[in-house]
Each structure stands twice: as structure tokens, then as C-alpha cells.
Protein backbone atom coordinates (compact mmCIF):
# COMPACT_ATOMS: atom_id res chain seq x y z
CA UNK A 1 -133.46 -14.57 -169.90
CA UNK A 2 -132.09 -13.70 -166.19
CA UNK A 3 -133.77 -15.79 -163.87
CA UNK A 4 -131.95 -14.19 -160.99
CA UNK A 5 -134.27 -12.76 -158.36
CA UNK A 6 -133.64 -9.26 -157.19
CA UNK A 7 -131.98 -10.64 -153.81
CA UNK A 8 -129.41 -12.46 -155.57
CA UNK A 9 -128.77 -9.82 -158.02
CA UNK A 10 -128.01 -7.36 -154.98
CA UNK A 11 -126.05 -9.73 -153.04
CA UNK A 12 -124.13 -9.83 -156.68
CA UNK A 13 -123.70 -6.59 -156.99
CA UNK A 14 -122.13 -6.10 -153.63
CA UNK A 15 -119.65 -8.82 -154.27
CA UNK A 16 -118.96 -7.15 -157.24
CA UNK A 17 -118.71 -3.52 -155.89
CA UNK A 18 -115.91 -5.53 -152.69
CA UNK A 19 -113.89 -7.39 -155.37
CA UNK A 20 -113.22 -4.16 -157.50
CA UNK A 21 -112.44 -2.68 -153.77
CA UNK A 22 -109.81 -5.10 -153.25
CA UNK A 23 -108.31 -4.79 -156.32
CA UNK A 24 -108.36 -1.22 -157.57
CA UNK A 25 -105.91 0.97 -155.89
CA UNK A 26 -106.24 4.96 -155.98
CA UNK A 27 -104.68 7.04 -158.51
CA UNK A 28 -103.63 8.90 -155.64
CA UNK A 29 -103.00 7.57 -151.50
CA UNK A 30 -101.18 10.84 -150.79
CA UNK A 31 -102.68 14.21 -149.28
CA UNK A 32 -104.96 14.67 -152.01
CA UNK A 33 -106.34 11.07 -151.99
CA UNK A 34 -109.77 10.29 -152.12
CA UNK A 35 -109.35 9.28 -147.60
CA UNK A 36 -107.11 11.82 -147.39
CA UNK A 37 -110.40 14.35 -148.92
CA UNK A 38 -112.64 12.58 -146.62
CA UNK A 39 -110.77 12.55 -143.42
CA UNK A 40 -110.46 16.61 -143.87
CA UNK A 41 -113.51 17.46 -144.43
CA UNK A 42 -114.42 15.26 -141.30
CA UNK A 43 -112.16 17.80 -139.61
CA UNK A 44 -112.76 20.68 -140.92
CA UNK A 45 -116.75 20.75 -140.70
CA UNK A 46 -117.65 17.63 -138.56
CA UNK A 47 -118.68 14.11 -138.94
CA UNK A 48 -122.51 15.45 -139.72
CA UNK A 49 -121.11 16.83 -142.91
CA UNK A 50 -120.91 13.33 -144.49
CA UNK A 51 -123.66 11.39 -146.44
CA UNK A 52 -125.18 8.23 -145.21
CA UNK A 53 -123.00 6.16 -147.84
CA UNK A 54 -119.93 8.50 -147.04
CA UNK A 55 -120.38 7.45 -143.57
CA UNK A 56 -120.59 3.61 -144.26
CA UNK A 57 -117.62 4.23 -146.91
CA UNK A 58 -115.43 5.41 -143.94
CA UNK A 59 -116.56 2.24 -141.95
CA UNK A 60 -115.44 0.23 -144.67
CA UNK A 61 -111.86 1.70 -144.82
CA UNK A 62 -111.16 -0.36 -142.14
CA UNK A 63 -111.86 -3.74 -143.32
CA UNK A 64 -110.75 -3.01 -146.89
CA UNK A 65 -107.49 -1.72 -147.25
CA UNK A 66 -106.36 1.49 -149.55
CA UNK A 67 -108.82 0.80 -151.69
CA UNK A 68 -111.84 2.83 -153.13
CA UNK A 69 -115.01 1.33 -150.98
CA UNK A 70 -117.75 4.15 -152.08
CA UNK A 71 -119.18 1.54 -154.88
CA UNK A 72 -119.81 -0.87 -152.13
CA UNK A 73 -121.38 1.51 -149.46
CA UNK A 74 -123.73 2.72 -152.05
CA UNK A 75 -124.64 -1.07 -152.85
CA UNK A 76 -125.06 -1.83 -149.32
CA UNK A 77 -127.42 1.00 -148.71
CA UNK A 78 -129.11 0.37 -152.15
CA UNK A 79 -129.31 -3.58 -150.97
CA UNK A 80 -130.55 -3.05 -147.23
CA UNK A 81 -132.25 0.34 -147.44
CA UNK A 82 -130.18 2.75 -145.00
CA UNK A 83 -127.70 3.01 -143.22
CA UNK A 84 -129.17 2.65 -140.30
CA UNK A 85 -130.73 -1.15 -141.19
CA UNK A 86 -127.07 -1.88 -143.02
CA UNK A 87 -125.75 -1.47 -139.23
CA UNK A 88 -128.23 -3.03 -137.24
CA UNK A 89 -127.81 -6.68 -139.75
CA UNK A 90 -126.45 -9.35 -138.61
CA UNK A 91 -122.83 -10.41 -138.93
CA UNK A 92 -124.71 -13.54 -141.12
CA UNK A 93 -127.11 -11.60 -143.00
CA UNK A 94 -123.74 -9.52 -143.66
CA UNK A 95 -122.06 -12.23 -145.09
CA UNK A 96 -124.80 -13.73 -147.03
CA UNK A 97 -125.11 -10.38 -148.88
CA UNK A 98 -121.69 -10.91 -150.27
CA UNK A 99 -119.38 -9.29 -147.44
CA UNK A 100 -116.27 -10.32 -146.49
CA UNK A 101 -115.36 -11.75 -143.38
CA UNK A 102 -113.14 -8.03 -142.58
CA UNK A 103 -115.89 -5.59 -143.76
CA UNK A 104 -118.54 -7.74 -141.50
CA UNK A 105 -116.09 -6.60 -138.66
CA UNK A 106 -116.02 -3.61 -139.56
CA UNK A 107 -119.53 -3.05 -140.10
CA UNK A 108 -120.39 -4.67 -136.18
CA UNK A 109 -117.96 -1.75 -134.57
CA UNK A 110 -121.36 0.73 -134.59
CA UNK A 111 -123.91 -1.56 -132.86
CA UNK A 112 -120.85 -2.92 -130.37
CA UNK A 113 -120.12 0.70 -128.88
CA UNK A 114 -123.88 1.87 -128.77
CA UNK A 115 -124.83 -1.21 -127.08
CA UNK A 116 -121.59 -0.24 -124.36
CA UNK A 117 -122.75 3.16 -124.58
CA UNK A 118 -125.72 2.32 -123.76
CA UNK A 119 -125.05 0.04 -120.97
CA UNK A 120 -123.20 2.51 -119.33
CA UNK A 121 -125.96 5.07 -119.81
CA UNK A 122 -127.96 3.08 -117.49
CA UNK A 123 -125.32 2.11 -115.02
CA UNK A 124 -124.62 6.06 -114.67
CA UNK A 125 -128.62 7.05 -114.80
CA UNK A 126 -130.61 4.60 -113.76
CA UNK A 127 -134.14 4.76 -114.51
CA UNK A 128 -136.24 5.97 -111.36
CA UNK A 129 -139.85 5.48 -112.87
CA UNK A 130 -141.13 3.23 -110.31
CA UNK A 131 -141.22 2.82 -106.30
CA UNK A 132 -139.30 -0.46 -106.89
CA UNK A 133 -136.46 1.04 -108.89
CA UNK A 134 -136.46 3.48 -106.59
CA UNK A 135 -135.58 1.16 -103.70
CA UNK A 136 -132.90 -0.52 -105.76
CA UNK A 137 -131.36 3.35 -106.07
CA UNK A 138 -131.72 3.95 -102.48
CA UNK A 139 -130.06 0.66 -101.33
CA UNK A 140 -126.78 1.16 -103.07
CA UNK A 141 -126.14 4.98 -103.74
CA UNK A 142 -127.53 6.16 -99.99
CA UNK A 143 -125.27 3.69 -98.29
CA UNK A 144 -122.73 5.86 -96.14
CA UNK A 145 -124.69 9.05 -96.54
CA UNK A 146 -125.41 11.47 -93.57
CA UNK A 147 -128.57 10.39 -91.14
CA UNK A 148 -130.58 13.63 -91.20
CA UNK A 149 -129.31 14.53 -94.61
CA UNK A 150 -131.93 16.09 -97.47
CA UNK A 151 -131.00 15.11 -100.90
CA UNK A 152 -132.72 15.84 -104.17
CA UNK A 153 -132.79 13.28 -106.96
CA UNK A 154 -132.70 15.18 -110.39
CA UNK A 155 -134.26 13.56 -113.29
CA UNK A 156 -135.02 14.25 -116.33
CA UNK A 157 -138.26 13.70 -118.66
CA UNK A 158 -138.10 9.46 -118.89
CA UNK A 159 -136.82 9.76 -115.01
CA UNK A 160 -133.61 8.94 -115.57
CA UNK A 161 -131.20 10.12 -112.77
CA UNK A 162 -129.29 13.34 -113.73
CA UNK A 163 -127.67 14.08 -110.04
CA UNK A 164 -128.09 13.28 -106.91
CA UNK A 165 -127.26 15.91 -104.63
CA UNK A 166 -127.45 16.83 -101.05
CA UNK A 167 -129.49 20.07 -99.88
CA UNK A 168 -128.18 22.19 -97.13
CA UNK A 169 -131.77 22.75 -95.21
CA UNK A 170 -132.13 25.58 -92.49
CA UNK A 171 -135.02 25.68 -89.91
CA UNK A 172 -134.94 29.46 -90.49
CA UNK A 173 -138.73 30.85 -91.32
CA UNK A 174 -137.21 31.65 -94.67
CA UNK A 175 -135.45 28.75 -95.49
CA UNK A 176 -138.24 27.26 -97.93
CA UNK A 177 -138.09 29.96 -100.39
CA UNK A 178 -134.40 30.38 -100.13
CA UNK A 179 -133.54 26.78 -100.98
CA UNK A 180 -136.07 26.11 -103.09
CA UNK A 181 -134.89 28.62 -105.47
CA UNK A 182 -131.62 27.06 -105.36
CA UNK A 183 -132.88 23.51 -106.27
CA UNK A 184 -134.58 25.06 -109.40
CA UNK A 185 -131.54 26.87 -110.45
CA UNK A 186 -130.03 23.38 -109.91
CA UNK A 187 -132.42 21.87 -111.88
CA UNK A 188 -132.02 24.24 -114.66
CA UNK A 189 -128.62 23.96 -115.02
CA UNK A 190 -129.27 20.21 -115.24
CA UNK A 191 -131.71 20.41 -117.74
CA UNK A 192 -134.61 18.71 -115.49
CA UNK A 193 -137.94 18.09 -115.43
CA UNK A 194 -138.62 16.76 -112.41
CA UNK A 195 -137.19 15.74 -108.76
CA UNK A 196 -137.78 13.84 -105.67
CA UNK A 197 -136.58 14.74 -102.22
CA UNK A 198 -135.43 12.02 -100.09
CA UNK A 199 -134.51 12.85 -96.39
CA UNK A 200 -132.34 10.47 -94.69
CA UNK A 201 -133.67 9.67 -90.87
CA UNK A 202 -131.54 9.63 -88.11
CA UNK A 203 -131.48 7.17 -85.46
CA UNK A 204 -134.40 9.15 -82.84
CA UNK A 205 -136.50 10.15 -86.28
CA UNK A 206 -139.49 8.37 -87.54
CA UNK A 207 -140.03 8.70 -91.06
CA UNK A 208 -144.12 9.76 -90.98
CA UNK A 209 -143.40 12.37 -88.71
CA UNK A 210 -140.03 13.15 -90.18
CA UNK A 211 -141.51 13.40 -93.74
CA UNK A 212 -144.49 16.06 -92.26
CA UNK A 213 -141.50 18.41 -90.78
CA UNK A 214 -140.63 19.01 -94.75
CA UNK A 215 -144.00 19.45 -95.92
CA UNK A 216 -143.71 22.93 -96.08
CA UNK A 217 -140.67 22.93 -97.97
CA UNK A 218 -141.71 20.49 -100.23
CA UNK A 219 -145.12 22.49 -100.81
CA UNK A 220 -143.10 25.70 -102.14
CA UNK A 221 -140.71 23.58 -103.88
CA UNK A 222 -143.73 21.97 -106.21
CA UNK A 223 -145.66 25.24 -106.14
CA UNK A 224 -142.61 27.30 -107.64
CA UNK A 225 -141.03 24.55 -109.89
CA UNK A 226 -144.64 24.09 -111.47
CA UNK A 227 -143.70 27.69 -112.87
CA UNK A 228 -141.39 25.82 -114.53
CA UNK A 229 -142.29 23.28 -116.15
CA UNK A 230 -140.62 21.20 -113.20
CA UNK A 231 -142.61 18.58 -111.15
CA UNK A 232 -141.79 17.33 -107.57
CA UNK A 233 -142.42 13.56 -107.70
CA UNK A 234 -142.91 12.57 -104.19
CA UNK A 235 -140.72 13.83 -100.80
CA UNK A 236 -139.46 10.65 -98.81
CA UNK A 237 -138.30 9.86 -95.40
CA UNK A 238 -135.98 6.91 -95.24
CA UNK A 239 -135.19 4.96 -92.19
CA UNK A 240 -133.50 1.49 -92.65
CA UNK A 241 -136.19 -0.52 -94.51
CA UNK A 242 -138.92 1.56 -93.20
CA UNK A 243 -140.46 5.09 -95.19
CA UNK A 244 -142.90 7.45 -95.86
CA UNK A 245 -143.82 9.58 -98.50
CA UNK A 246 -145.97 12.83 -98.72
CA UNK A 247 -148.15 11.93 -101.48
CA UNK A 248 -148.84 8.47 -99.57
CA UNK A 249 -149.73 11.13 -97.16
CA UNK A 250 -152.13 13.06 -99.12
CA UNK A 251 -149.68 16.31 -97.90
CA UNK A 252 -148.42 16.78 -101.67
């Protein structure tokens, strides 16, 4: 009788299907090697054209050398369920399913560069949810920038920050229309779903009072981008550590 339970006879079988890796080479390492197949059709229709296994297969070509590694990607995903839970394990719970010290490498290169991705995600779009993030934003990016300046934050629909860019206002009677249609071409183009305005004070400005001068603006700006689909957050006035906001206001 087998009195192996079914964890131990997967972590087996993957130690199995990684020994016969190591030690069976290809009939054929040239052009029309099994790789050689792979790393075409990768080219010639895209990386989506490969199966879940196919893609862990390729992952394992770089820990196991020249060898055939599609009986072990198919145990791993049999073993851990997906792909996706193969590459989020563990470099441990990796090696206590029978893995080698190079495929665990391998295996960790995924999660490494989305994690840096990531990371760098949120260093280039910050997250502008809240009034505190906010402040965080407008302490390092609006350092430098032009007293009197208008600039509309972009952001999309989990308010991340998609650009940041600076509005050339006029004081003409048509001005709000005019550059409010720009903004929401901007916007499109961007693929936004919502924006603040944030008006830099100069030094004889105070931000209430500054803030009510782009009411207007800000009015036609929310009524057209609500045709849409695109909100207007909140319009700011920033002075130093001092601000105001329409909505505060009750003028938005």
C-alpha cells in the first residue's frame, strides 16, 4: 500500500519531472528545436499566444539548461494550481516542492520586476485620493513653478496622477469656454476621469479670494466635463502653507 499523502507525491513528481530535465537532452537544439519552436512563435504572434505551462516552461529555460522543462511546468501548475500561485510561492515553499536551487531563481524573476514595476508606478503616479496626499504632491512637484500659474492635475479612475500640466488662462469674457474645451480634449487624450485645478498664488494674492476669481471657470469646466463622464474634484488656491478650495467654499 502507498502511504504517501498527495503533497508528497506532488513534490515527487516534480523532482521527478527536474531530474529527467537535467538529464534528457533534445533530439534536436538547432532551428527546429523544441526553444527554438517556442521562441518563434513568441515572435511571430506574441507572448499571449502561449499557455500558462508554456509560459512557466520558458521561465524554466533559464534555470535548467538545454533541456526539455514542459514535464516540470505542467507538474508545477498541476502541484500549486496556476500559474499565477506557482509565481507568487515562496523561494522555500519552491524548494520544498522539489525545485532546485536555479529554477527557484528563475521562478522569483516575475514577482521581482512587478514588485519594481510597481514601485515605480507609484513614484511616477502617485495616488491623489486624499487632501493629505495631496499636500505631499504639492510640496515636491509645485516647488519652482510660476506664482500665478493654473495647473490641472489629470487623474484617472483610482486618482492616480496621469499629468500635471499648466493651463494658459485669459481674462477674456470667453476664455472659460475656450480653455475648458482644451482641458477636456486634454483629458481625453489622457484617458481621464477626473481633474483638479490648482492655481498657484502670487506674492499680493490671497488664496480665498484668489480661488473665487476662477469660479467661473471652474463652474464650466465641471458643467461640460460632466458630459463626459469627467469630474472636477475640487479647484485650489495655493499660497505657501496656506489654501482654499471651492468646494470648502460651497462655490463648486
Amino acid at each position: 500500500m502507498d502511504n504517501h499523502s498527495p503533497a508528497e507525491g506532488a513534490r515527487g513528481d516534480i523532482r521527478r519531472a527536474e531530474e529527467r530535465a537535467a538529464t534528457a537532452a533534445f533530439s534536436s537544439t538547432g532551428p527546429s528545436g523544441h526553444r527554438s519552436r517556442m521562441r518563434e512563435r513568441v515572435l511571430a504572434r506574441g507572448a499571449s499566444a502561449l499557455a500558462d505551462y508554456e509560459i512557466l516552461e520558458m521561465l524554466l529555460f533559464l534555470g535548467i539548461a538545454r533541456r526539455d522543462t514542459k514535464p516540470l511546468a505542467k507538474a508545477l501548475i498541476n502541484r500549486f494550481g496556476s500559474l499565477h500561485t506557482v509565481l507568487e510561492a515562496n523561494q522555500d515553499t519552491l524548494a520544498k516542492a522539489g525545485l532546485s536551487a536555479a529554477s527557484v531563481a528563475a521562478l522569483s524573476l516575475p514577482l521581482l520586476a512587478a514588485t519594481r514595476l510597481a514601485s515605480a508606478e507609484a513614484r511616477s503616479r502617485p495616488q491623489l485620493g486624499d487632501w493629505e496626499a495631496l499636500l505631499v504632491y504639492f510640496d515636491t512637484a509645485l516647488d519652482g513653478a510660476v506664482p500665478g500659474q493654473l495647473r490641472i492635475l489629470y487623474l484617472d479612475n483610482r486618482n492616480r496622477l496621469l499629468g500635471d500640466e499648466a493651463v494658459n488662462t485669459d481674462t477674456s469674457r470667453s476664455a472659460p469656454r475656450v480653455e475648458s474645451a482644451a482641458i477636456l480634449r486634454r483629458a481625453l487624450q489622457l484617458h481621464a476621469t477626473a481633474m483638479i485645478g490648482v492655481r498657484l498664488c502670487g506674492d499680493a494674492d490671497v488664496p480665498e479670494k484668489r480661488v473665487l476669481a476662477d469660479a467661473a471657470f471652474a463652474s464650466e469646466l465641471s458643467r461640460s466635463g460632466a458630459l463626459l463622464a469627467i469630474a472636477v474634484h475640487d479647484f485650489f488656491a495655493l499660497k505657501g502653507g496656506a489654501w482654499a478650495g471651492l468646494r470648502r467654499l460651497g462655490k463648486l
